[in-house]
Protein backbone atom coordinates (compact mmCIF):
# COMPACT_ATOMS: atom_id res chain seq x y z
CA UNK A 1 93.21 91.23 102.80
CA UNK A 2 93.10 92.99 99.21
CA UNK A 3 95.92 94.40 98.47
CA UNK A 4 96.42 98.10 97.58
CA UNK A 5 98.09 99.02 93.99
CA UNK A 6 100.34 101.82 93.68
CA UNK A 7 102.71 103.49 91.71
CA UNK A 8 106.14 101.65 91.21
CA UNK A 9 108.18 102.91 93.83
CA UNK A 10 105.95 103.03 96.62
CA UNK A 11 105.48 99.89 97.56
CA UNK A 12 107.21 97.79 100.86
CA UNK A 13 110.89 98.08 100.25
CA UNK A 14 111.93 94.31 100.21
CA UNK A 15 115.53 95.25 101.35
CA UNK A 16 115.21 95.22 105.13
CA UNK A 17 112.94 92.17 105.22
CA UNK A 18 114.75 88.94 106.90
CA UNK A 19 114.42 85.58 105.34
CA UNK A 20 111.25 84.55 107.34
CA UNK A 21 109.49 87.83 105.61
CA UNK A 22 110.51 87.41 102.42
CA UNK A 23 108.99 84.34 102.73
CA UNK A 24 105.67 85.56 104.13
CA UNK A 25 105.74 87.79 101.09
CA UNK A 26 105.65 84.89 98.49
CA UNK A 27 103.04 82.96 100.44
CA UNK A 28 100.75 85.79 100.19
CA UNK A 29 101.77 87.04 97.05
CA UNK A 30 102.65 90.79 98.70
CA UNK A 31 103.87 92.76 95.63
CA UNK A 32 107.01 95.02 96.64
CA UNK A 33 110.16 96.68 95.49
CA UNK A 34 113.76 97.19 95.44
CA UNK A 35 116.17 98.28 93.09
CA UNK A 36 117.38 96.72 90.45
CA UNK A 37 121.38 96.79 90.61
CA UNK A 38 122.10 95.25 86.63
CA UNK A 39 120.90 94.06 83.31
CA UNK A 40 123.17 91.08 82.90
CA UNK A 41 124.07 89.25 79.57
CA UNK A 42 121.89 86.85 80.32
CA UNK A 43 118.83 88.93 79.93
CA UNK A 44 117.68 89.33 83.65
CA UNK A 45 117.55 91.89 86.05
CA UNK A 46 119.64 91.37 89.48
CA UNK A 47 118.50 92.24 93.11
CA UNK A 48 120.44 92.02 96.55
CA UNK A 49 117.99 92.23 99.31
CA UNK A 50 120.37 92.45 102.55
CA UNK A 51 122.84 89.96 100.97
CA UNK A 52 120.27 87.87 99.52
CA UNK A 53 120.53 87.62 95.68
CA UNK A 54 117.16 87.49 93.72
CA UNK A 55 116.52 87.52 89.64
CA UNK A 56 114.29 88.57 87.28
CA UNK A 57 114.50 86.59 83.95
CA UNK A 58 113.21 88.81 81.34
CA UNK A 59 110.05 87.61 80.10
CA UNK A 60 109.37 88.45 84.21
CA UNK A 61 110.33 91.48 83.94
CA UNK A 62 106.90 93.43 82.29
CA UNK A 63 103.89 91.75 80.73
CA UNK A 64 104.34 90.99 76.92
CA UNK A 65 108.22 90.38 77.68
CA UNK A 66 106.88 86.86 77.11
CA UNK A 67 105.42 87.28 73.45
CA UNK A 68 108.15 90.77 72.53
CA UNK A 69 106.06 93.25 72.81
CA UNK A 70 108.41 95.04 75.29
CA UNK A 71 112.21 96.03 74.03
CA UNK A 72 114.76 95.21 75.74
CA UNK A 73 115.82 99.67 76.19
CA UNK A 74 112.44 99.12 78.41
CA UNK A 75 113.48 96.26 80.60
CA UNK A 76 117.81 98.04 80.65
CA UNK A 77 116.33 101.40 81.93
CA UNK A 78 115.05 99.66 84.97
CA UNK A 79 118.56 99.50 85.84
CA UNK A 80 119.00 102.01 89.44
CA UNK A 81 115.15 102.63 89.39
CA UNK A 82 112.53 100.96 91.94
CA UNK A 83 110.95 97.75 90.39
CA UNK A 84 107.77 95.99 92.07
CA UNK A 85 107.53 92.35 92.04
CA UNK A 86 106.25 89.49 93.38
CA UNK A 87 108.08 86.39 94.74
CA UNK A 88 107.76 83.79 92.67
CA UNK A 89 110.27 81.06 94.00
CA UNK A 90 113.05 80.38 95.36
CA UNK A 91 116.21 78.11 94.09
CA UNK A 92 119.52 77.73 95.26
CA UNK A 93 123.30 78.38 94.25
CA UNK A 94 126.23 76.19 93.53
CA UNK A 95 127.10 77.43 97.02
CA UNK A 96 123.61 76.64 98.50
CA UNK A 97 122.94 80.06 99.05
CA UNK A 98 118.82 81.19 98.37
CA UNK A 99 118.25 82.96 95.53
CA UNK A 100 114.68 84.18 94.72
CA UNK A 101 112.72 84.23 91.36
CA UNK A 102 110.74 87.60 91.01
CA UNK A 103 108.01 88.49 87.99
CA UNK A 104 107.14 92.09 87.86
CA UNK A 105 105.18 90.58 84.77
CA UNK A 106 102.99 88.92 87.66
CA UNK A 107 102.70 92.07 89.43
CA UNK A 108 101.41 93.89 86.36
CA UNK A 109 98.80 91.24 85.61
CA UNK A 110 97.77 91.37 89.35
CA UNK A 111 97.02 94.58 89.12
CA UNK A 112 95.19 94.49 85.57
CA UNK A 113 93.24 92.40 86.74
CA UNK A 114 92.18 93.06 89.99
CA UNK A 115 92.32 97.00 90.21
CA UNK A 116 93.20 98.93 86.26
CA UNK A 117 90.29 96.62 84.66
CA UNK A 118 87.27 97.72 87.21
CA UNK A 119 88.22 101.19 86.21
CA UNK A 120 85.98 103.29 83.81
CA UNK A 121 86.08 106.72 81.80
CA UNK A 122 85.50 109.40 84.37
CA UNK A 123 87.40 107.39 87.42
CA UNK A 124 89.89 109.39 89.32
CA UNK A 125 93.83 108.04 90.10
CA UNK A 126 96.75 108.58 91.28
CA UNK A 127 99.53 108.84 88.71
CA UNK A 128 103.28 108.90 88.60
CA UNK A 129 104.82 110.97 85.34
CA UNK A 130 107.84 108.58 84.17
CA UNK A 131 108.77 110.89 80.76
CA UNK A 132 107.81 113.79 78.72
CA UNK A 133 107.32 113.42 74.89
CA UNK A 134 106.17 116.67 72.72
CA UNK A 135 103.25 115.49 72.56
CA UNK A 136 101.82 113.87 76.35
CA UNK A 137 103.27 112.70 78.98
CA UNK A 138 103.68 108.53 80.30
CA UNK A 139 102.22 107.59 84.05
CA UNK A 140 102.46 105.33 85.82
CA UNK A 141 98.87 104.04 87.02
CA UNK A 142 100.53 101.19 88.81
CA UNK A 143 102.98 98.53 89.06
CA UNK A 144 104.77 99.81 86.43
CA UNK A 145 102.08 100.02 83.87
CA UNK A 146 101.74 102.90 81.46
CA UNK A 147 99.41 105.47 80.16
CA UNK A 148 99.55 108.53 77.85
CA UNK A 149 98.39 112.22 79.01
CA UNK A 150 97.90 113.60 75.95
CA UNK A 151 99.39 117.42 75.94
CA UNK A 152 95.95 118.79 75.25
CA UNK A 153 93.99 117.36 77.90
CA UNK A 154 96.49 118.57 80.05
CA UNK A 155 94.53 121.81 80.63
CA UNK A 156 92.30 124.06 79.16
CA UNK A 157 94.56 127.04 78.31
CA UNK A 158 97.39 126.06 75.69
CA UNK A 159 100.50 125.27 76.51
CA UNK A 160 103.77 124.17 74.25
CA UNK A 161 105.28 121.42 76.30
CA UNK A 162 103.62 118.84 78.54
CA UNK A 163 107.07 120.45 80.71
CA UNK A 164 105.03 123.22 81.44
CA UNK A 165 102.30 121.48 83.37
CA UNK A 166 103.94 118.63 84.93
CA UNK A 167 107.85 116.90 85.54
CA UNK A 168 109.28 113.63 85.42
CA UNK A 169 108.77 111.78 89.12
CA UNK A 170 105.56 114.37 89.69
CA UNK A 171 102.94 112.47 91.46
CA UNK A 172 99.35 113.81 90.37
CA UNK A 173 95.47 112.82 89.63
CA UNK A 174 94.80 112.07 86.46
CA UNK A 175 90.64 110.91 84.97
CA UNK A 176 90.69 108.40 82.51
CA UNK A 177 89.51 109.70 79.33
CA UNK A 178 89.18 106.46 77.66
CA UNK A 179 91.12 103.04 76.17
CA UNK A 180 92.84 103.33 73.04
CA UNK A 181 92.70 100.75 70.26
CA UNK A 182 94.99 98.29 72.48
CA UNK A 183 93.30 99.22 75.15
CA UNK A 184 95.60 101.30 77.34
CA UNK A 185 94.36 104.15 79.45
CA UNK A 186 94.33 107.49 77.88
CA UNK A 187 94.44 110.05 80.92
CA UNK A 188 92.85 113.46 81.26
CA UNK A 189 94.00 116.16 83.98
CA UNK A 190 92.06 119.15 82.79
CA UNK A 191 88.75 118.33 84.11
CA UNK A 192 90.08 118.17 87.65
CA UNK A 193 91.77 121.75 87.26
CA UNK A 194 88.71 123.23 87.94
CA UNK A 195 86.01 125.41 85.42
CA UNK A 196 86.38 128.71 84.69
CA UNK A 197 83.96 130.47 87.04
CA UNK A 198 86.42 127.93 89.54
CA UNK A 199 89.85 129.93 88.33
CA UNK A 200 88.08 132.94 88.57
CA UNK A 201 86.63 133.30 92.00
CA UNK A 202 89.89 133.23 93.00
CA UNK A 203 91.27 136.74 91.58
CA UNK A 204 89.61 140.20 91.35
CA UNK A 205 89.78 143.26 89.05
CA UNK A 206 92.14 145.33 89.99
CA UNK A 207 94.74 143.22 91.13
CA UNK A 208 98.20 142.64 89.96
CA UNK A 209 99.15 138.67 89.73
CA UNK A 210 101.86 136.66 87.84
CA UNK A 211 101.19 135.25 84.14
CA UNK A 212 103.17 133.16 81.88
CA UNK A 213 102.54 133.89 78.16
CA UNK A 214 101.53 130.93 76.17
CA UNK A 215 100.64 132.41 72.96
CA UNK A 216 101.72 135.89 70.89
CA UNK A 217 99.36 136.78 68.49
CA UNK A 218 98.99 139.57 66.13
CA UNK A 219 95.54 140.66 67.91
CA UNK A 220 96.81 139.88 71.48
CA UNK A 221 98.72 138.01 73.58
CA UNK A 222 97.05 134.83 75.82
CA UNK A 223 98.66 135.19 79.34
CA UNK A 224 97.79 132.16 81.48
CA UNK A 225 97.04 133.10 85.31
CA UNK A 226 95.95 129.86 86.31
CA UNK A 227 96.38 126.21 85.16
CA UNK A 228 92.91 126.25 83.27
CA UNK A 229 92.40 129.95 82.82
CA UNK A 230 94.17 132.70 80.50
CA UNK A 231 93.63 135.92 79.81
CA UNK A 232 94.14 138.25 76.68
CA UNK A 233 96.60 141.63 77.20
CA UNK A 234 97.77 143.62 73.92
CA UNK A 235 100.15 142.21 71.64
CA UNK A 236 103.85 142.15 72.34
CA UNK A 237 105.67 140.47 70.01
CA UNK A 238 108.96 140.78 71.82
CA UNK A 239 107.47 138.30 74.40
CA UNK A 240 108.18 134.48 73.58
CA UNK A 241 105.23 131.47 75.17
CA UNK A 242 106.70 130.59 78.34
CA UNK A 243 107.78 133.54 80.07
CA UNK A 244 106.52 134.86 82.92
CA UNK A 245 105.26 138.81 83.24
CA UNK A 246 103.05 140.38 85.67
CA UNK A 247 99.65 141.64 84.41
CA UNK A 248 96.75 143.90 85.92
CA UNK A 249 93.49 142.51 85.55
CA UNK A 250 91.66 144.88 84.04
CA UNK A 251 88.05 143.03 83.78
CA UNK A 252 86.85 139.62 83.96
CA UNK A 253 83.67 139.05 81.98
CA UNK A 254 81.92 135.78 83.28
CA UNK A 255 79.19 136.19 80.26
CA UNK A 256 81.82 135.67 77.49
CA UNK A 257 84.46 133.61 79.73
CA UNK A 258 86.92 136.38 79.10
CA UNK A 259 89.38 138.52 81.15
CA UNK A 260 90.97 141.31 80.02
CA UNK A 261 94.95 142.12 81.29
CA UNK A 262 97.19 144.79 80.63
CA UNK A 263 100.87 143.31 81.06
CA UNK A 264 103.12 145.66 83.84
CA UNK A 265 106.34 143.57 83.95
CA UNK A 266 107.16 142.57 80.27
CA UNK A 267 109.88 140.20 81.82
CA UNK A 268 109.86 138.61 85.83
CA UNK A 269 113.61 137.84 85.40
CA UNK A 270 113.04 133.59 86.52
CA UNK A 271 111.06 131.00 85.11
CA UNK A 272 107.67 130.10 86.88
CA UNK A 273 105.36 127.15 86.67
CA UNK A 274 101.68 126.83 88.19
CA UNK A 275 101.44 124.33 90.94
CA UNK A 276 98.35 122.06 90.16
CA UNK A 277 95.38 122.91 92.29
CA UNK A 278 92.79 120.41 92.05
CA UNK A 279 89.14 121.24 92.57
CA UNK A 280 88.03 117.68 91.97
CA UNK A 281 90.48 114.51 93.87
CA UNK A 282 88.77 111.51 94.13
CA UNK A 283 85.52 109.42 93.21
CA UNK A 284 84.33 109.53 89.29
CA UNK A 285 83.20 112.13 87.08
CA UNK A 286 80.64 111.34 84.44
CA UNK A 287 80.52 114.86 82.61
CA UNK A 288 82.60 118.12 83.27
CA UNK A 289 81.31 122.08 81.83
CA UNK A 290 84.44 124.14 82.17
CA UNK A 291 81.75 127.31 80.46
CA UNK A 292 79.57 129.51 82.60
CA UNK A 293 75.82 129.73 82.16
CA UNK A 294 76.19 132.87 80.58
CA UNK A 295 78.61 131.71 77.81
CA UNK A 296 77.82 130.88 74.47
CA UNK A 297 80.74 128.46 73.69
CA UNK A 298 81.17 125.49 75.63
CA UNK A 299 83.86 123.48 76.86
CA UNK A 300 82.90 120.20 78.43
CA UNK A 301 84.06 116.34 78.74
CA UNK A 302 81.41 113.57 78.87
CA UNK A 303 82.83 110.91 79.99
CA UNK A 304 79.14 109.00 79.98
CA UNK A 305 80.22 108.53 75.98
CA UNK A 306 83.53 107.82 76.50
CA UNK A 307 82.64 104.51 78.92
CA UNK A 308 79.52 103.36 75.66
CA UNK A 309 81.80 104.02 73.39
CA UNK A 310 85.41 102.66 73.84
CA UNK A 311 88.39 103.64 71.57
């Protein structure tokens, strides 16, 4: 049976397996998980599945441990966290008792190999965000293996933190935008956020809604309504980016991709963050036109390029 890859942490725990399981597992090379309980000075990571001891030896414990292209803060931070695996042996103590030999390195490669390397610009994935960095966000696309969401492909309408689209542990869908020069995914989110005719079906003049300001501006200020779509309301330069008002929508103007707000509550009291509403979540996408027919400027992906013409 071919096996699924997933995000590290939600794989078969490997704690509540007996003995006869465990070894099931290594026959068929089943990757799973447990936590890892210490970094030891001798450079591997330890596991107790139901008073079973297993190791990790470090050039096991991600791919390129072997040749030192992972540090060892990457391999110590596993500490407390879920770790995949596979079983790769099995020796015994000075007391006789099992203890197993586990390479999330093998896990990794497995899942190169047989699932991240059929992948293409334009295919859609689940993703796990493991940190924030000014300027993206890391994700897990599986087994442990990472891949950079660039801030600005995080959504069409600025923002001035990856923090303000998406937190550490978030599951979401992510499109690959393309490899970069080592060939690691670079991940896109905007294109599945919808286009702007999309955002703005969904609200009507006259309305009152909640914004989040995302740029001041001498000529305006650029209130976000929507994930991928922002308005402009007058200038207030005693708002900051980030905080969330309430605005009347004044007009929307599909021709020019604009929509006009007047701001009613210069200050909601609470922080607020949009909850990611996907218009596109599975399958492949080979070009994407956030702008309306009527719109001179356009906005678009083509992933079509991306796939001829790899980083």
């Amino acid at each position: 049976m071919m096996q699924t890859f997933r995000t590290e942490g939600n794989y078969r725990s490997a704690d509540r397996l007996s003995a006869a399981e465990l070894r099931a597992a290594m026959a068929s090379r089943e990757i799973l998980q447990s936590t890892a309980l210490a970094f030891d000075t001798a450079r591997q990571l330890r596991f107790e599945f139901g008073g079973l001891r297993a190791v990790m030896p470090f050039e096991q414990c991600a791919d390129g441990a072997e040749t030192g292209s992972v540090r060892d803060i990457a391999i110590l931070t596993r500490v407390g966290r879920p770790t995949c695996f596979v079983i790769e042996g099995m020796d015994t103590d000075e007391t006789g008792q099992p203890v197993y030999r586990l390479s999330r390195a093998e896990a990794q490669r497995m899942c190169k190999a047989d699932y991240l390397d059929t992948l293409q610009p334009g295919d859609i994935l689940p993703c796990t965000v493991t940190h924030i960095e000014p300027f993206g966000a890391f994700c897990d696309v599986g087994c442990g293996i990472s891949a950079l969401l660039p801030i600005d492909c995080m959504s069409v309408s600025r923002i001035s933190s990856p923090a303000d689209r998406v937190s550490v542990g978030q599951q979401i869908l992510c499109a690959i935008k393309n490899r970069d020069v080592q060939g690691r995914f670079v991940l896109t989110i905007r294109e599945l956020l919808g286009t702007w005719a999309e955002n703005a079906a969904a609200f009507t003049v006259g309305e009152t809604v909640v914004g989040i300001v995302r740029s001041v501006e001498d000529y305006g200020t650029f209130i976000e309504i929507a994930p991928n779509l922002a308005g402009l309301a007058e200038s207030c330069p005693d708002l900051r980016p980030g905080q969330a008002v309430s605005v009347y929508i004044k007009n929307i103007l599909p021709e020019k991709m604009k929509i006009k707000l007047v701001i009613v509550n210069h200050s909601l009291g609470q922080s607020h963050r949009f909850e990611l509403h996907y218009f596109i979540t599975e399958g492949h996408i080979d070009h994407w036109l956030y702008s309306t027919p009527e719109s001179h400027k356009r906005i678009e992906t083509d992933f079509a390029v991306a796939a001829c013409n790899p980083a």
